[in-house]
N, C-alpha and C. Protein backbone atom coordinates (compact mmCIF):
# COMPACT_ATOMS: atom_id res chain seq x y z
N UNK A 1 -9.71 41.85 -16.58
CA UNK A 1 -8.88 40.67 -16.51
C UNK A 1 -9.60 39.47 -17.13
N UNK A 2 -10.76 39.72 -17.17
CA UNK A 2 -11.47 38.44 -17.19
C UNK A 2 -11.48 37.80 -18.92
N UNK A 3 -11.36 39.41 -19.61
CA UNK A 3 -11.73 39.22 -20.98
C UNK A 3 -10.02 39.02 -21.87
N UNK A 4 -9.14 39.45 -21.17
CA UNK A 4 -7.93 38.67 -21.41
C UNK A 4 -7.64 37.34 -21.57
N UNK A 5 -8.02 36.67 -20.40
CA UNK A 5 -7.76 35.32 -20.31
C UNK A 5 -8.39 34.72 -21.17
N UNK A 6 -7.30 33.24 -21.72
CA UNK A 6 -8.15 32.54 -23.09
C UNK A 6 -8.33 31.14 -22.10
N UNK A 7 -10.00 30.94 -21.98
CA UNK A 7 -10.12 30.09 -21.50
C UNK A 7 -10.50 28.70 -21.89
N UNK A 8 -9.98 27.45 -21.47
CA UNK A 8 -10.05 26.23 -22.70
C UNK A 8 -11.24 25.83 -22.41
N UNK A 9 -12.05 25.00 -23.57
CA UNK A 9 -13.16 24.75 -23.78
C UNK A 9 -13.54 23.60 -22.95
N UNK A 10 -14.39 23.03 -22.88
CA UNK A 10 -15.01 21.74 -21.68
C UNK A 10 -14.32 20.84 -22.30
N UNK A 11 -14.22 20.54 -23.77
CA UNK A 11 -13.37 19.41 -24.30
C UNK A 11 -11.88 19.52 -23.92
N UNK A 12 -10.97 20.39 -24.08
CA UNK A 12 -9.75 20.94 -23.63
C UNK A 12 -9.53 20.52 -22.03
N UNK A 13 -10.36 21.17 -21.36
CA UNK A 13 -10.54 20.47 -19.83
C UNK A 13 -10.42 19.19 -19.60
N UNK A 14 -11.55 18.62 -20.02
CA UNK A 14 -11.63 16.84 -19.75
C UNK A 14 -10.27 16.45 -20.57
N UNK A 15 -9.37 16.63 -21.69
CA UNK A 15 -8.48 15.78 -22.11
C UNK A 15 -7.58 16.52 -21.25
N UNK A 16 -7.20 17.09 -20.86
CA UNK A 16 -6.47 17.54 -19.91
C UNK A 16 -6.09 16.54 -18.59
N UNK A 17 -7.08 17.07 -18.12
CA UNK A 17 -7.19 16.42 -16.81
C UNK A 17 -7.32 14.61 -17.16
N UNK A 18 -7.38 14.08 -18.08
CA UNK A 18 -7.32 12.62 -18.48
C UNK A 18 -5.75 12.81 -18.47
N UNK A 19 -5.09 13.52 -19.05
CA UNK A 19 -3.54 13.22 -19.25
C UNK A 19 -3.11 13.42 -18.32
N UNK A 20 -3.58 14.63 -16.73
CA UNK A 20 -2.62 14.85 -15.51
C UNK A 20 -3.05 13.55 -15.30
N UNK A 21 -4.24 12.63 -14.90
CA UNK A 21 -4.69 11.83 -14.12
C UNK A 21 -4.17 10.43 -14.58
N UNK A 22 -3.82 10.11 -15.77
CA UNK A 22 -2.97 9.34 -16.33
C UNK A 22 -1.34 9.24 -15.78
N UNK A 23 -0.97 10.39 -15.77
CA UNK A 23 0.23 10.40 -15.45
C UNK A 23 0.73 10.45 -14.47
N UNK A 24 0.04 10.74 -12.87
CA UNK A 24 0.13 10.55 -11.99
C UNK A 24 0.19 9.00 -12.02
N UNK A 25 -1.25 8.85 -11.77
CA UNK A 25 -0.71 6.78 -11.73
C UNK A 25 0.09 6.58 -12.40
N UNK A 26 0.99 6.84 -13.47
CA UNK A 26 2.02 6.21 -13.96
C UNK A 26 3.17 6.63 -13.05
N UNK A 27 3.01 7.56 -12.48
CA UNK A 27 4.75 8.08 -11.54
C UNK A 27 4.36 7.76 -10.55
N UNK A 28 3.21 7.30 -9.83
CA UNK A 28 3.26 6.80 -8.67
C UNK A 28 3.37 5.44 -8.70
N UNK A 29 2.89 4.70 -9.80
CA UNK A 29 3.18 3.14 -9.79
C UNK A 29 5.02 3.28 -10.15
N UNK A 30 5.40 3.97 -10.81
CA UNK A 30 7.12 3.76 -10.70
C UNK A 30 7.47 4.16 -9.50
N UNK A 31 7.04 5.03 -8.62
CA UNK A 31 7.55 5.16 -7.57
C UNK A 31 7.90 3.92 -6.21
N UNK A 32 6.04 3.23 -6.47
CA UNK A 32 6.13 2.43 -5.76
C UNK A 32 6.83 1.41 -5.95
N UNK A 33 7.21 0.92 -7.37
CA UNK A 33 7.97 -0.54 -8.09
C UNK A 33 9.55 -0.05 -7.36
N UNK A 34 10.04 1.28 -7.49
CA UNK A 34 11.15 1.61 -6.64
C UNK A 34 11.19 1.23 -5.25
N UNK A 35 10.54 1.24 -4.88
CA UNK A 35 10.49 1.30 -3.54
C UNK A 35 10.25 0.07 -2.61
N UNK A 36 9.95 -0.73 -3.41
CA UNK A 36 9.36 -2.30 -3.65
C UNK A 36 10.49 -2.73 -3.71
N UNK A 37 11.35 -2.58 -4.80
CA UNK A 37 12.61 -3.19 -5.72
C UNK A 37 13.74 -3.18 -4.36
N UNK A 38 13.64 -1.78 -3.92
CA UNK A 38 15.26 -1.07 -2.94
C UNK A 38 14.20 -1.90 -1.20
N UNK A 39 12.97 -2.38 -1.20
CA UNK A 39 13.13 -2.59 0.18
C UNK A 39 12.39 -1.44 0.83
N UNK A 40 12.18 -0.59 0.41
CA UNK A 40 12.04 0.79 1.28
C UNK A 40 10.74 0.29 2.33
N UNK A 41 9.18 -0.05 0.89
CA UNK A 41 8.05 -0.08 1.27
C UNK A 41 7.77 -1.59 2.65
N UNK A 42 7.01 -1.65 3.46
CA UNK A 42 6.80 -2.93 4.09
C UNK A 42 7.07 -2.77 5.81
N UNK A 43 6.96 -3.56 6.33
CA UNK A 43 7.23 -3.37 7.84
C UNK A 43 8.91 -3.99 8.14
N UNK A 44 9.46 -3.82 9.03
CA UNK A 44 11.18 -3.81 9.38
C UNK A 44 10.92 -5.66 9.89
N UNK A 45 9.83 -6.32 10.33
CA UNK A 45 9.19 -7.71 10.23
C UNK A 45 9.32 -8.89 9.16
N UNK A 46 9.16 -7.80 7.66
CA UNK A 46 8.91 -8.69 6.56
C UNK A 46 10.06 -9.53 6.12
N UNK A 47 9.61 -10.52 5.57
CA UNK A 47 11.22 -11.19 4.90
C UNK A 47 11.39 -10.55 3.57
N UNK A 48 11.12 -9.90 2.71
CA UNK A 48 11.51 -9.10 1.72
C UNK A 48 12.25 -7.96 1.67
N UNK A 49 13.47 -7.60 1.66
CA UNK A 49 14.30 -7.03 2.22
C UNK A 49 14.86 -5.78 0.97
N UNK A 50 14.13 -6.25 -0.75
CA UNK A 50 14.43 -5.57 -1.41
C UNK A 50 15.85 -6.05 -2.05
N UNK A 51 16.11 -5.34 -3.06
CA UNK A 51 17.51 -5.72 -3.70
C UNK A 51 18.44 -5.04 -2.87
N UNK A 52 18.62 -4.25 -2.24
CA UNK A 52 19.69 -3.75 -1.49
C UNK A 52 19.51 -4.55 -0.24
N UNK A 53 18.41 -4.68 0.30
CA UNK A 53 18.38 -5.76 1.50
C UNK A 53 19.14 -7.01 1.08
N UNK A 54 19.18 -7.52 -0.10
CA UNK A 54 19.45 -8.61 -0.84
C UNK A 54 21.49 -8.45 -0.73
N UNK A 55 21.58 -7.61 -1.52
CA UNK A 55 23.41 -7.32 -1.26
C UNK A 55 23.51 -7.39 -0.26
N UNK A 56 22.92 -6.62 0.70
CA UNK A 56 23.54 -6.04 2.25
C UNK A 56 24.02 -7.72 3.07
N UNK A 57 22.60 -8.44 2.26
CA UNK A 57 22.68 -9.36 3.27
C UNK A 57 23.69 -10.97 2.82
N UNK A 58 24.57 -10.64 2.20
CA UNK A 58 25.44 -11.44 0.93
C UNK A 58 26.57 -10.89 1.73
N UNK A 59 27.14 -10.02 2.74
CA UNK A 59 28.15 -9.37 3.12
C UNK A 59 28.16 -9.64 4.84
């Protein structure tokens, strides 16, 4: 099995793992700007209520 597998080189590795590790912080910073935006993130205390806190509270 061992001599099957094509295994990537130390350079292949490191740019690799630069692009998963890149791209995580990028989907977790959109996640959080979501979550920020709708209200989700924060304590039920805060006055930031989010854009849907924002409509809800127009009604």
């Amino acid at each position: 099995m061992v001599h099957n597998v094509s295994w990537p080189t130390w350079k292949e590795l490191q740019s690799n793992t630069i692009i998963v590790v890149v791209a995580s912080v990028i989907i977790s910073l959109f996640i959080f700007v979501m979550d920020f935006g709708f209200g989700i993130t924060g304590d039920l205390k805060s006055t930031w209520k989010g854009a849907m806190g924002f409509i809800y509270g127009m009604f």
